[in-house]
Protein backbone atom coordinates (compact mmCIF):
# COMPACT_ATOMS: atom_id res chain seq x y z
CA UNK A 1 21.51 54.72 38.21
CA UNK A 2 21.40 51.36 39.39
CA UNK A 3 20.00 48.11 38.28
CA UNK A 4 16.87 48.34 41.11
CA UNK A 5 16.10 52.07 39.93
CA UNK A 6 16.25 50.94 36.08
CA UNK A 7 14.06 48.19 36.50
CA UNK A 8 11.45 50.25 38.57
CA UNK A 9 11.62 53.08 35.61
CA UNK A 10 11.05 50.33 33.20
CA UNK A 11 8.15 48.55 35.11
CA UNK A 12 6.11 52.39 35.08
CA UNK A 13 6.66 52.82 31.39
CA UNK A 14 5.12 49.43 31.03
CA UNK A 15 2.27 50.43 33.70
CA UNK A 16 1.91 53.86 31.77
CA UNK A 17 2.75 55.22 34.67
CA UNK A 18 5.92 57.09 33.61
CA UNK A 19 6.55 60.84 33.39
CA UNK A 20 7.14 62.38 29.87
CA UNK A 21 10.72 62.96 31.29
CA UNK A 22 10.83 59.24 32.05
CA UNK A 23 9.12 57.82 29.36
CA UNK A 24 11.97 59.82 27.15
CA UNK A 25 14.86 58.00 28.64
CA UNK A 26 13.26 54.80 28.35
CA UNK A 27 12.86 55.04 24.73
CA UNK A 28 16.22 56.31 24.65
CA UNK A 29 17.66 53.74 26.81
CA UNK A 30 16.00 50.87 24.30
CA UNK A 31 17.46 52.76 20.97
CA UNK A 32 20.84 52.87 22.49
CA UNK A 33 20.63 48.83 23.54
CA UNK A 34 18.91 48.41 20.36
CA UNK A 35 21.89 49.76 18.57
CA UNK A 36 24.39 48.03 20.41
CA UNK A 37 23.25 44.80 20.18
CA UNK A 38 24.05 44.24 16.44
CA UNK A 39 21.02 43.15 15.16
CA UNK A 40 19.50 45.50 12.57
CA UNK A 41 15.73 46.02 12.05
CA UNK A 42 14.71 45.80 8.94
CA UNK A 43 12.42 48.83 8.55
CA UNK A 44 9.98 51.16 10.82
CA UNK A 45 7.31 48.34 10.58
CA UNK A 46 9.84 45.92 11.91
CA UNK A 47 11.23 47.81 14.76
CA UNK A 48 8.05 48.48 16.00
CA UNK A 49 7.12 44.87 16.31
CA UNK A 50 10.49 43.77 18.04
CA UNK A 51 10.02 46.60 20.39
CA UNK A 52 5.91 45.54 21.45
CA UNK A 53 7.82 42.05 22.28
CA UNK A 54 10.76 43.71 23.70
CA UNK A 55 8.67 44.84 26.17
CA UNK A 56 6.39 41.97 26.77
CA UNK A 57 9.42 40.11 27.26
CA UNK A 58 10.38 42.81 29.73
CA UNK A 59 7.15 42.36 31.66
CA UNK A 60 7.66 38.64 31.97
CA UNK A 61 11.22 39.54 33.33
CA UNK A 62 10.22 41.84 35.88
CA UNK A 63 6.91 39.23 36.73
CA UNK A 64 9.82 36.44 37.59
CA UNK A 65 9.14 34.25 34.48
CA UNK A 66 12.31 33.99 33.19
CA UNK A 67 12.93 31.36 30.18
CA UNK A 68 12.52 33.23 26.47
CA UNK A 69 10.28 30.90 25.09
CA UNK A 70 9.34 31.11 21.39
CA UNK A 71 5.66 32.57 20.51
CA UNK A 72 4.54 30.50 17.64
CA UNK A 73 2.92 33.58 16.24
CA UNK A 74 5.84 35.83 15.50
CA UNK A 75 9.36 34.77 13.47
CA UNK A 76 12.10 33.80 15.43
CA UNK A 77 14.17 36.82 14.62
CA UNK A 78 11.84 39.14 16.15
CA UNK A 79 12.43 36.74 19.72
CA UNK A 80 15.83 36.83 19.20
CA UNK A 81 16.53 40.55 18.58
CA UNK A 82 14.19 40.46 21.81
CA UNK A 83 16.62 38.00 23.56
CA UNK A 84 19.85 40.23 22.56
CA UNK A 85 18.73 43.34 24.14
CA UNK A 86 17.32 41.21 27.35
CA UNK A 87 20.60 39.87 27.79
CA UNK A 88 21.11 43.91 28.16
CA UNK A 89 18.39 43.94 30.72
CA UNK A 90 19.12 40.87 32.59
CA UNK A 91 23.17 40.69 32.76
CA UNK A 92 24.04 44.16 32.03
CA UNK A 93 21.50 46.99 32.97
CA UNK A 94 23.73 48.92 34.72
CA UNK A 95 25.26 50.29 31.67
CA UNK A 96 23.18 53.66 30.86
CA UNK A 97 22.44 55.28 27.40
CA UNK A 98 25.50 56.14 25.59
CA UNK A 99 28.06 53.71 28.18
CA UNK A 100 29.61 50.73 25.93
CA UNK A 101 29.67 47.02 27.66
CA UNK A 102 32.84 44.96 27.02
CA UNK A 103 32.40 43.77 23.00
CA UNK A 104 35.77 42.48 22.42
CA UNK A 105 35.48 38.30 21.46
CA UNK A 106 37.12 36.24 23.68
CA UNK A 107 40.39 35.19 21.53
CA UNK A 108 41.15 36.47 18.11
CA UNK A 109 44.88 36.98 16.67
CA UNK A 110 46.14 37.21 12.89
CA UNK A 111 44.63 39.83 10.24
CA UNK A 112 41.14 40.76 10.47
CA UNK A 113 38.57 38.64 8.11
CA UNK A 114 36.94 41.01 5.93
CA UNK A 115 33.60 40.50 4.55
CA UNK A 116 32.99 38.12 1.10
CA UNK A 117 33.45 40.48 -2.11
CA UNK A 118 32.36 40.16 -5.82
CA UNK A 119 34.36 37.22 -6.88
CA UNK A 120 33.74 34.60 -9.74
CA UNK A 121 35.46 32.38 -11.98
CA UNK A 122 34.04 31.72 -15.47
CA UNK A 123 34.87 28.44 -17.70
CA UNK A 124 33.59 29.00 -20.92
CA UNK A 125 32.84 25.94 -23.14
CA UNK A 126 36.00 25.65 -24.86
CA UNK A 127 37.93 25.07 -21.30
CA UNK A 128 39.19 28.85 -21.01
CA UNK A 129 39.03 30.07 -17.26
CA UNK A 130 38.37 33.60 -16.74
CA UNK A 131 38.83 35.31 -13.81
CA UNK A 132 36.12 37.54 -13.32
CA UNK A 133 37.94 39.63 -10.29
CA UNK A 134 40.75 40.33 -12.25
CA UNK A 135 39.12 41.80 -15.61
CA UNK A 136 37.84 45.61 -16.40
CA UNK A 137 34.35 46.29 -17.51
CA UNK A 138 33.36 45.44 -21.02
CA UNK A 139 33.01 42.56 -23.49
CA UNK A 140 35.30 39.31 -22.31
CA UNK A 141 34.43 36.96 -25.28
CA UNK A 142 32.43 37.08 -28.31
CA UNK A 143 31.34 34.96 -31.01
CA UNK A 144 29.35 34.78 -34.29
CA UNK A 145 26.14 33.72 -31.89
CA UNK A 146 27.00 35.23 -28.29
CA UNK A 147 28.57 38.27 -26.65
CA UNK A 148 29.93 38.17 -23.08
CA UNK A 149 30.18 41.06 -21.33
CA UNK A 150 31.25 41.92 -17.60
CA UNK A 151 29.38 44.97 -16.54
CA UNK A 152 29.82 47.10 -13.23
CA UNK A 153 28.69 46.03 -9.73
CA UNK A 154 29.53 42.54 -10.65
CA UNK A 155 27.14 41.25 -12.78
CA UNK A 156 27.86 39.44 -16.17
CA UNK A 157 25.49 39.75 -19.35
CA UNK A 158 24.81 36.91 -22.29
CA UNK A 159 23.83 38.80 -25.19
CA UNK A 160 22.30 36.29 -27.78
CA UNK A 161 22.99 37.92 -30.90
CA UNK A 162 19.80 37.99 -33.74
CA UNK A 163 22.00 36.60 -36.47
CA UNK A 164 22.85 33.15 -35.70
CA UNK A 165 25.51 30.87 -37.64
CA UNK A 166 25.81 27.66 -35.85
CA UNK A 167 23.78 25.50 -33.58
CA UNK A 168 26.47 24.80 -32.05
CA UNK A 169 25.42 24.99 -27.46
CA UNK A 170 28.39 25.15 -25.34
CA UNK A 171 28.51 24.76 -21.84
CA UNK A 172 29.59 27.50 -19.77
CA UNK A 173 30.06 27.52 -15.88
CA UNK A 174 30.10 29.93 -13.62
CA UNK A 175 31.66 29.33 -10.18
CA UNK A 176 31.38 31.30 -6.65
CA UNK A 177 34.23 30.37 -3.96
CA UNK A 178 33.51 31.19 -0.33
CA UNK A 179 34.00 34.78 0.19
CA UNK A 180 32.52 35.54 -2.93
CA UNK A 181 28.99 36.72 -4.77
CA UNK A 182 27.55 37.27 -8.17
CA UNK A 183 25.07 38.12 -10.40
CA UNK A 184 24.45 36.85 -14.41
CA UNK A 185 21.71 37.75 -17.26
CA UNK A 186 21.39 35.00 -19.22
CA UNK A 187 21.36 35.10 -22.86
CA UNK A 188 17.28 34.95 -22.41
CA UNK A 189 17.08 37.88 -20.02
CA UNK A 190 17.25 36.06 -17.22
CA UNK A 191 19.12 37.34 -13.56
CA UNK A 192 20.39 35.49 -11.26
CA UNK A 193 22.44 36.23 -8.24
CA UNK A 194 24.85 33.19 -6.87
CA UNK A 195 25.46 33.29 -3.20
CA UNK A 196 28.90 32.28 -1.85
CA UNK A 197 30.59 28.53 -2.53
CA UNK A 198 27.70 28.32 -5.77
CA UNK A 199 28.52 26.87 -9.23
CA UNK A 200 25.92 27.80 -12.34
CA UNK A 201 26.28 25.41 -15.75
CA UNK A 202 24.57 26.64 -18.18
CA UNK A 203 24.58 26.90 -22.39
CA UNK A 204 26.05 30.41 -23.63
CA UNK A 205 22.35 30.65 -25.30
CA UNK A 206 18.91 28.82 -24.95
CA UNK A 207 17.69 26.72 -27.94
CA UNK A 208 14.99 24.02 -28.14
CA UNK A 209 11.57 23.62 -26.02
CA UNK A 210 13.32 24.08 -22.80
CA UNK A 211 15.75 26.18 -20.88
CA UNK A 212 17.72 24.20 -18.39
CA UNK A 213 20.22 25.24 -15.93
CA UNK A 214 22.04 23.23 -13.11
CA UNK A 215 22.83 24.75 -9.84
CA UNK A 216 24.81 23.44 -6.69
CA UNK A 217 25.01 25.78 -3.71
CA UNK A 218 22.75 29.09 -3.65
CA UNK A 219 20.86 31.02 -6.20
CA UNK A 220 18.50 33.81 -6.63
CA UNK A 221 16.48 33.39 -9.85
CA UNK A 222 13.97 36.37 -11.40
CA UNK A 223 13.21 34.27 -14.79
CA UNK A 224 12.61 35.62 -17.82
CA UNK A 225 9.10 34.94 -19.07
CA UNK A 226 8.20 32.09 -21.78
CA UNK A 227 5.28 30.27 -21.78
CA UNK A 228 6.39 28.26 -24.76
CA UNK A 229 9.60 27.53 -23.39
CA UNK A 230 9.51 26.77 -20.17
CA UNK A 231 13.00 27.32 -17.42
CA UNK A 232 14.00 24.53 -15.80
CA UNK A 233 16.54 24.51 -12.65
CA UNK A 234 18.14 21.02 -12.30
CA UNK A 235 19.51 20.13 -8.31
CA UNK A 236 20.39 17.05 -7.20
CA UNK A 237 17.28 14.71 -6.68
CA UNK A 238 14.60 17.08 -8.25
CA UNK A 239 13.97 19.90 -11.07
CA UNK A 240 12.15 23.02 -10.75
CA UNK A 241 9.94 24.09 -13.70
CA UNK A 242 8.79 27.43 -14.14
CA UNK A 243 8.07 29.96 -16.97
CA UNK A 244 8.31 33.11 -15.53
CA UNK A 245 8.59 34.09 -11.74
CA UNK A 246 11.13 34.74 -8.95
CA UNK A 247 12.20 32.02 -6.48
CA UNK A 248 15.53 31.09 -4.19
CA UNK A 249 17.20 27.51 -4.45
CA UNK A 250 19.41 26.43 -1.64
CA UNK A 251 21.04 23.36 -2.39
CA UNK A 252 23.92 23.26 -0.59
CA UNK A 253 23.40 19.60 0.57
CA UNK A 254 24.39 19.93 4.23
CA UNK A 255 21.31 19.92 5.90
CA UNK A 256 18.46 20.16 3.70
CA UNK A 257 17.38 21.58 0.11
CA UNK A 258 15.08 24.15 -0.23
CA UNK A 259 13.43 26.11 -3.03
CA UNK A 260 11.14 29.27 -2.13
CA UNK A 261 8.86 30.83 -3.95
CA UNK A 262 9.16 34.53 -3.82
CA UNK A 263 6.14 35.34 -6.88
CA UNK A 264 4.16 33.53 -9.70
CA UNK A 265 4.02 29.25 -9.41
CA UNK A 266 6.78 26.64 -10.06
CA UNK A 267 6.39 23.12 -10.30
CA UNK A 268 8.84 20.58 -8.46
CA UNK A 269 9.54 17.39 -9.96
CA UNK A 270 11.49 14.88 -7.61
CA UNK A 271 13.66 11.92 -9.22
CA UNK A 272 10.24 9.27 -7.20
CA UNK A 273 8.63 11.52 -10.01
CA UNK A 274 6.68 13.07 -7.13
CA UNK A 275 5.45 16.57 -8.55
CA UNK A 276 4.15 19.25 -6.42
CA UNK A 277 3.07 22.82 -6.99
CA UNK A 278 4.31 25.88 -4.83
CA UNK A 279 2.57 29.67 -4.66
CA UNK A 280 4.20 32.42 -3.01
CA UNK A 281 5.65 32.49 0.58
CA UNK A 282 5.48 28.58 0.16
CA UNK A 283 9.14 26.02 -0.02
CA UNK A 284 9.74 22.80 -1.16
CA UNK A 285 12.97 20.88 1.17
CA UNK A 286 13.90 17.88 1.72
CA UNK A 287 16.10 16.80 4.22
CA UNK A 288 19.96 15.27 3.40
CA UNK A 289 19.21 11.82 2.66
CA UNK A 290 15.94 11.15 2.73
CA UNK A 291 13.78 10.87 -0.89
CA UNK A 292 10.82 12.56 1.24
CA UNK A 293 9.91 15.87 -0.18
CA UNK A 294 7.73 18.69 2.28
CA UNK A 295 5.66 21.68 1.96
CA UNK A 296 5.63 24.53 4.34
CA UNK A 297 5.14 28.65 4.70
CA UNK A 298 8.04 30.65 5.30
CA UNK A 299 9.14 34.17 5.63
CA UNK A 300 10.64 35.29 2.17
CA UNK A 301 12.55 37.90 3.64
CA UNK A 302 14.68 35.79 6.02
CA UNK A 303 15.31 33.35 3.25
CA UNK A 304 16.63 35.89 0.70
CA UNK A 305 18.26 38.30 3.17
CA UNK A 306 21.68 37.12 1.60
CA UNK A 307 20.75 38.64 -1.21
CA UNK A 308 19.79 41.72 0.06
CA UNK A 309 22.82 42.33 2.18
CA UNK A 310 22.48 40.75 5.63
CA UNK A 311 22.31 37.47 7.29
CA UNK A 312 18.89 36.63 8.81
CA UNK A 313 18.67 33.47 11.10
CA UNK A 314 15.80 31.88 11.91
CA UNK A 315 15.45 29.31 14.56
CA UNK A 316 18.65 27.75 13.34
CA UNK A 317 20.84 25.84 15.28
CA UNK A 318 24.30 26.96 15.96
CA UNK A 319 26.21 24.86 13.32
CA UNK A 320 23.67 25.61 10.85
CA UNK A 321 24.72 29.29 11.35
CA UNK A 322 28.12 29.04 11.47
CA UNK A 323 27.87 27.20 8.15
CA UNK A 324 26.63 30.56 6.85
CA UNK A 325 28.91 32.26 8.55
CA UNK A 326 31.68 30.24 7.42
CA UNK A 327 31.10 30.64 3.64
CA UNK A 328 30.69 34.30 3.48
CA UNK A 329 34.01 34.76 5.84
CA UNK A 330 36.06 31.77 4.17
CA UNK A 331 36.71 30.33 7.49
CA UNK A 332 37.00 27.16 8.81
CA UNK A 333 35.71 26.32 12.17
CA UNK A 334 34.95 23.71 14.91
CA UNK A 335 32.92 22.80 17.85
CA UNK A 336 34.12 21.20 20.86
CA UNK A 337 32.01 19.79 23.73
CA UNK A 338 28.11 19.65 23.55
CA UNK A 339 25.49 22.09 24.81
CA UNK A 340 23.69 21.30 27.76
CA UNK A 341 20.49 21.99 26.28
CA UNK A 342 19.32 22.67 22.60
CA UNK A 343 19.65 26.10 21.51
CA UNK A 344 18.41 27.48 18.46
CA UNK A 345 19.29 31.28 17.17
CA UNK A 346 17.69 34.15 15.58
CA UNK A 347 18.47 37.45 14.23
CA UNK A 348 19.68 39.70 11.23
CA UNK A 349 22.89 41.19 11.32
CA UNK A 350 24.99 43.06 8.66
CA UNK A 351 27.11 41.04 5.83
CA UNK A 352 29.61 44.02 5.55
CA UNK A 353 30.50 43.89 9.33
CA UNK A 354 33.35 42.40 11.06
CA UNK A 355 33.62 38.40 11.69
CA UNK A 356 34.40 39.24 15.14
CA UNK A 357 31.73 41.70 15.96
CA UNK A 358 29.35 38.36 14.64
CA UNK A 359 31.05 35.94 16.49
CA UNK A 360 30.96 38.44 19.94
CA UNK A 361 26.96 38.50 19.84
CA UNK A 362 27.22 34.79 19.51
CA UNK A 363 29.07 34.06 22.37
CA UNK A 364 26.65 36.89 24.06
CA UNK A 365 23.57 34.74 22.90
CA UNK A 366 25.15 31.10 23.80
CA UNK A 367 26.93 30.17 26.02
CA UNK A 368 30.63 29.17 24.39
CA UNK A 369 33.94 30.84 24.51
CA UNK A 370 35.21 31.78 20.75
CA UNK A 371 38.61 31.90 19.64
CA UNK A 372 39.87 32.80 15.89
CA UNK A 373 43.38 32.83 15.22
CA UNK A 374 43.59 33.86 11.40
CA UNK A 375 40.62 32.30 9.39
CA UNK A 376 40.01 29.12 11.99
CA UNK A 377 37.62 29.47 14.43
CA UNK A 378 37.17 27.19 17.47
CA UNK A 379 33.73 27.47 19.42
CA UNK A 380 33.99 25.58 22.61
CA UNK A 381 31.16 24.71 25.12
């Protein structure tokens, strides 16, 4: 079937027009281009949605209105899943259900780059490094006041032990490289998963009004409830003060730093003493820099899709995903030339996949040639 007969099958399942027959293979047609574009929906809800703007988009296409403009109304992710599989339309509609397009990225030599794993490093407050990749299940240290333990899946426990014999608070840090990810419970009950290139200093138990961690990079935190002693998350230029409630810190300090409310309230303190007050869907940032602090509404779900298992982009530009990209990979990479206009990218695609299935759908959605020779990666314009 040709690209003139596709189209023309498309336009009457728009119209309603199509025969049961027809209508089939369309349906058919847009699961297969659905699947090969790399981008995974999220749930039923979620597909359903891409597909109603699929198809708009689709209608614009066939009407001669060509740029993919974003709809202020819907996430970017859900325009961008819609741009991958109109690339499909537009460049290669010949391919029917079930044929495979060329998905092979332009350059790539050395060992494949596998995926980040579990991987941590844990100082404890007497200077001893253990590394947490290397050791079984069970207890790692324990003292008179605290038992560490390193459970399965990755996570390690505090257990802060009734009978205590010193007031003595150590420091104890917890450190992510690139490649890596891991989960704690503090010695309060607290959980909280570090994303890749992350360091977590905190005491080996909580004493005092207050329980105060520091955190540079990513973290996940579902906080253990206290009303009398409230948790407070130190980053660089502000605090976050809470008692109880889930929320996402990004403070990775190349573009901007972000915390997200997922449920409950937190407070946000700035070093200008500025304080301000989030509620749920709501996150605090401020930009690299500047002492200015904002408010806005985001979607939760693209902002703690790390954690879930996938990347989820959202109207990002194409360095700001390739910094994601780099951590989780532990690659280093570089862009040469400019783009001729500004592009901004959208999606959600797999963490356990391959680097260079990711990079292929880049160079599918941009327009740059990709080479990786080992773990560099060049992305020229």
């Amino acid at each position: 079937m040709n690209k003139e007969s596709i189209n023309a099958l498309v336009e009457k399942y728009l119209n309603g027009t199509s025969s049961e027959e027809e209508t089939v293979w369309v349906e058919k047609w847009l699961d297969e281009r659905s699947k090969k574009s790399g981008w995974d929906w999220r749930d039923e809800r979620h597909q359903k949605e891409v597909q109603k703007e699929i198809f708009k988009r689709i209608d614009d296409e066939l009407s001669g209105f060509r740029p993919l403009k974003r709809n202020r109304f819907l996430p970017v992710y859900l325009l961008t899943a819609a741009a991958v599989l109109l690339i499909g339309l537009v460049v290669g509609l010949w391919f029917l259900p079930g044929q495979k397009a060329n998905q092979e990225l332009s350059y790539a030599t050395g060992k494949p780059v596998k995926p980040g794993t579990k991987a941590a490093t844990l100082q404890l407050g007497n200077g001893e490094v253990i590394y947490l990749d290397d050791k079984a299940t069970g207890v790692l240290n324990h003292s008179d006041d605290v038992r560490i333990s390193k459970m399965a899946g990755g996570i390690i426990q505090y257990n802060a032990l009734k009978s205590i014999s010193s007031d003595k608070i150590v420091e104890n840090t917890l450190s992510i490289p690139r490649g890596g990810q891991y989960q704690i419970t503090l010695s309060d009950g607290t959980n909280v998963w570090l994303n890749s290139e992350t360091k977590l200093i905190y005491p080996n138990r909580f004493t005092g009004k207050e329980r105060r961690v520091k955190v540079v990079g990513e973290a996940y935190f579902d906080v253990a409830k206290n009303v009398d002693h409230p948790f407070i998350v130190g980053i660089e230029g502000m605090d976050i003060r809470v008692t109880g409630t889930e929320f996402n810190v990004s403070a990775y300090k190349v573009f901007e730093t972000a915390t997200t409310l997922i449920e409950g309230s937190v407070e946000i303190h700035s070093q200008r003493k500025l304080k301000m007050k989030l509620s749920p869907g709501q996150q605090a940032y401020q930009m690299a820099g500047k002492p200015e602090i904002g408010k806005r509404l985001v979607d939760v779900n693209t902002v703690i899709s790390w954690k879930k298992g996938y990347f989820s982009f959202d109207y990002l530009s194409l360095e700001e995903v390739m910094n994601e990209i780099s951590r989780w990979y532990d690659i280093d990479y570089k862009i040469v030339g400019k783009a001729t206009k500004q592009e901004k990218l959208g999606g959600t695609f797999s963490r356990e996949k391959s680097i260079d299935e990711l990079l292929t759908y880049i160079e599918q959605l941009v327009d740059v040639k990709i080479v990786r020779k080992e773990r560099s990666v060049t992305i020229m314009y």
